[in-house]
Protein backbone atom coordinates (compact mmCIF):
# COMPACT_ATOMS: atom_id res chain seq x y z
CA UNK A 1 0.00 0.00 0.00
CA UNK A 2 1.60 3.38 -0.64
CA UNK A 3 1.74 6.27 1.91
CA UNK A 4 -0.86 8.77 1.31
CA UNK A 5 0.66 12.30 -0.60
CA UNK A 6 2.46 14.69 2.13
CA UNK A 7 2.33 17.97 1.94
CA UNK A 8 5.69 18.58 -0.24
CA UNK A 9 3.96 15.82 -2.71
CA UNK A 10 1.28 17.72 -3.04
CA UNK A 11 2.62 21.17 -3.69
CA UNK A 12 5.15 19.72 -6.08
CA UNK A 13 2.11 17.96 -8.31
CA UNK A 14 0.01 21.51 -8.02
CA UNK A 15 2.81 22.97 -9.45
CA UNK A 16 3.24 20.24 -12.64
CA UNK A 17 -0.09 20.28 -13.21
CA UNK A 18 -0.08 24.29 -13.18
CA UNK A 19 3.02 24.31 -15.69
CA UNK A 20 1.45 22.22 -18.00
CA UNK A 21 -2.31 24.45 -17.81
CA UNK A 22 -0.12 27.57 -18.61
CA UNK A 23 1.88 25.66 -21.54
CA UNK A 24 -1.52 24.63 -22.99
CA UNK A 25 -3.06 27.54 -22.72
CA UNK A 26 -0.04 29.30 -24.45
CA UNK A 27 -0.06 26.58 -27.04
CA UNK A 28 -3.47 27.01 -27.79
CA UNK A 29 -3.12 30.57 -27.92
CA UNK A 30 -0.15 30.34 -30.68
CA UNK A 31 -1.91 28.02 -32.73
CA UNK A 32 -5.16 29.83 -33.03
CA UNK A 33 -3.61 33.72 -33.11
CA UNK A 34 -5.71 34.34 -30.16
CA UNK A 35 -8.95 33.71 -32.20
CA UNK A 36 -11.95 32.08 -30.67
CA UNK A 37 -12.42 27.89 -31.53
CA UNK A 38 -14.95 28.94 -34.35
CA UNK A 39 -13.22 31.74 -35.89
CA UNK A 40 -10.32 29.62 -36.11
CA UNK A 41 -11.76 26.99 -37.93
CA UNK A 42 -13.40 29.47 -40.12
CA UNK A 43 -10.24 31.13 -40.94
CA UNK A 44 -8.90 28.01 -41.89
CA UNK A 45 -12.00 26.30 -44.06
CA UNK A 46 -11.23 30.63 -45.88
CA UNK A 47 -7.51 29.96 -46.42
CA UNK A 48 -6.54 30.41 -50.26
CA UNK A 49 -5.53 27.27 -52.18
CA UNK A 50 -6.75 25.48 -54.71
CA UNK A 51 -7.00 21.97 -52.96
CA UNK A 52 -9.94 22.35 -51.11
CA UNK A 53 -10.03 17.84 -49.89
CA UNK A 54 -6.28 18.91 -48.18
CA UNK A 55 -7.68 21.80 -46.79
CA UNK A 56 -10.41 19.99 -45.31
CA UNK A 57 -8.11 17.09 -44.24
CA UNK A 58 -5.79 19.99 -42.59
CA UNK A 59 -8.43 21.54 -40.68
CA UNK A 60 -9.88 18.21 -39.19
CA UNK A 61 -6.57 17.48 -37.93
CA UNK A 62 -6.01 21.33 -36.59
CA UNK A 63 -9.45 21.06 -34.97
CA UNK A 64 -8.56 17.31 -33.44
CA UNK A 65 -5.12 18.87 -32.35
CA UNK A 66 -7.09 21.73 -30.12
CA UNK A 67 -9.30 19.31 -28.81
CA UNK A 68 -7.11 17.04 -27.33
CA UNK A 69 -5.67 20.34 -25.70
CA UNK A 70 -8.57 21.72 -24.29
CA UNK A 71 -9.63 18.21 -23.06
CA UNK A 72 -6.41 18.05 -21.20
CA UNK A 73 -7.01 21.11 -19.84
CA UNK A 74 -10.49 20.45 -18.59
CA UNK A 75 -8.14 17.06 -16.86
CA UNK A 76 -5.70 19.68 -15.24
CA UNK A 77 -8.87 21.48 -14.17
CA UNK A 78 -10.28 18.73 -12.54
CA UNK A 79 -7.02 17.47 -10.75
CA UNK A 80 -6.41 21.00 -9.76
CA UNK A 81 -9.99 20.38 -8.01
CA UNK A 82 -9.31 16.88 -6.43
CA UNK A 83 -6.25 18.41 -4.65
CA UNK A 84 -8.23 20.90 -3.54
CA UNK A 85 -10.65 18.69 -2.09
CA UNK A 86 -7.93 16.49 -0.77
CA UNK A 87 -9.75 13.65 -2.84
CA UNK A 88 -6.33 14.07 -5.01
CA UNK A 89 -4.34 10.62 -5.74
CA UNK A 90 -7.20 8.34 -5.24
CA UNK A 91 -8.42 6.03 -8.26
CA UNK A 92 -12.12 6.96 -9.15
CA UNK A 93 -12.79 3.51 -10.47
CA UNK A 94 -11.72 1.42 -6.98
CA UNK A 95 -11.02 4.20 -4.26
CA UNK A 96 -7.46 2.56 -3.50
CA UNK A 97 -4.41 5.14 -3.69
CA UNK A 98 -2.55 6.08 -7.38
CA UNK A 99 0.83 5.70 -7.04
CA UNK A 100 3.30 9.00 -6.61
CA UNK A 101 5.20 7.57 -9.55
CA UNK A 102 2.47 7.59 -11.64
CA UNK A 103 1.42 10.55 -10.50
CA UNK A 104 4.44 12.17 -11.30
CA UNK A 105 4.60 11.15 -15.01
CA UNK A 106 0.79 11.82 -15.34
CA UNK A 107 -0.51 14.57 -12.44
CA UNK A 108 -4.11 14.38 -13.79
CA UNK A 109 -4.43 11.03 -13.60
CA UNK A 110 -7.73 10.22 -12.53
CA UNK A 111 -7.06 6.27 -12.20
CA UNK A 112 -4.61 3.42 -10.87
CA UNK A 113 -3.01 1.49 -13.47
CA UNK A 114 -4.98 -1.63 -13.17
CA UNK A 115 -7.96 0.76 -13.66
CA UNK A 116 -6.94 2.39 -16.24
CA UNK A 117 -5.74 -0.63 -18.61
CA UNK A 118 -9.71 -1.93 -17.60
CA UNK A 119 -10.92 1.63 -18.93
CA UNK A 120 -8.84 1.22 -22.31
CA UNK A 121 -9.64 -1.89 -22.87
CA UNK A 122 -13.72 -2.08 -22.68
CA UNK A 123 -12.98 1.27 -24.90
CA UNK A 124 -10.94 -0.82 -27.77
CA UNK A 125 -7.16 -0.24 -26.56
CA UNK A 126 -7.54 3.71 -27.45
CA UNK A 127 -5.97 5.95 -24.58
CA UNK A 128 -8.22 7.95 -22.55
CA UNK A 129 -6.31 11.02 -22.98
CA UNK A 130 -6.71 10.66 -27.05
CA UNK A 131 -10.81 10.21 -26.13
């Protein structure tokens, strides 16, 4: 059984999971010139070019790209949450304690490992975080 997160733990996940919000959020901001989700996409699908299937083809995977951001940021949210309600670091699926290593490589995990594989594999192998 692992020892429940000090206090040291704790801060030092806050602060991952805070890097990586203000990364995404700059990312996101980069990629879409500070326009809103729709506007974006409209500039693109308004773009100049002749090949309208590769255009279409470009802006599917420009639109996939910002929502796997902005569905790891709602993640980050929601961790950010959890350790505010000190229910941070406990699997949602079986209530037992998430690792600190795991927790280290992924801060917003929601679920232990065993868990997790269970999760990816009613869902067809295909990682949550690409859902």
């Amino acid at each position: 059984m692992n020892a429940p997160l000090d206090t040291t733990q704790r801060d030092a996940l806050r602060s991952e999971l805070l890097k990586r919000r203000e990364a995404l959020l700059g990312t996101l901001a980069l990629h879409q010139d500070g326009a809103s989700r729709v506007q974006h996409a409209r500039d693109l699908l308004l773009q100049d070019g002749d090949d309208g299937p590769q255009r279409d083809a470009d802006r599917e995977v420009d639109l996939a790209f910002t929502d796997h951001e902005r569905h790891e940021l709602a993640e980050i949210g929601a961790a950010l949450k959890r350790l505010d309600d000190d229910d941070y670091g406990m699997c949602a699926d079986c209530g037992s304690e998430i690792p600190l290593a795991r927790l280290k490589v992924q801060p917003q995990a929601l679920r232990c490992v065993a868990c997790e594989s269970s999760q990816e594999s009613r869902r067809g192998g295909v990682p949550h975080a690409l859902m």
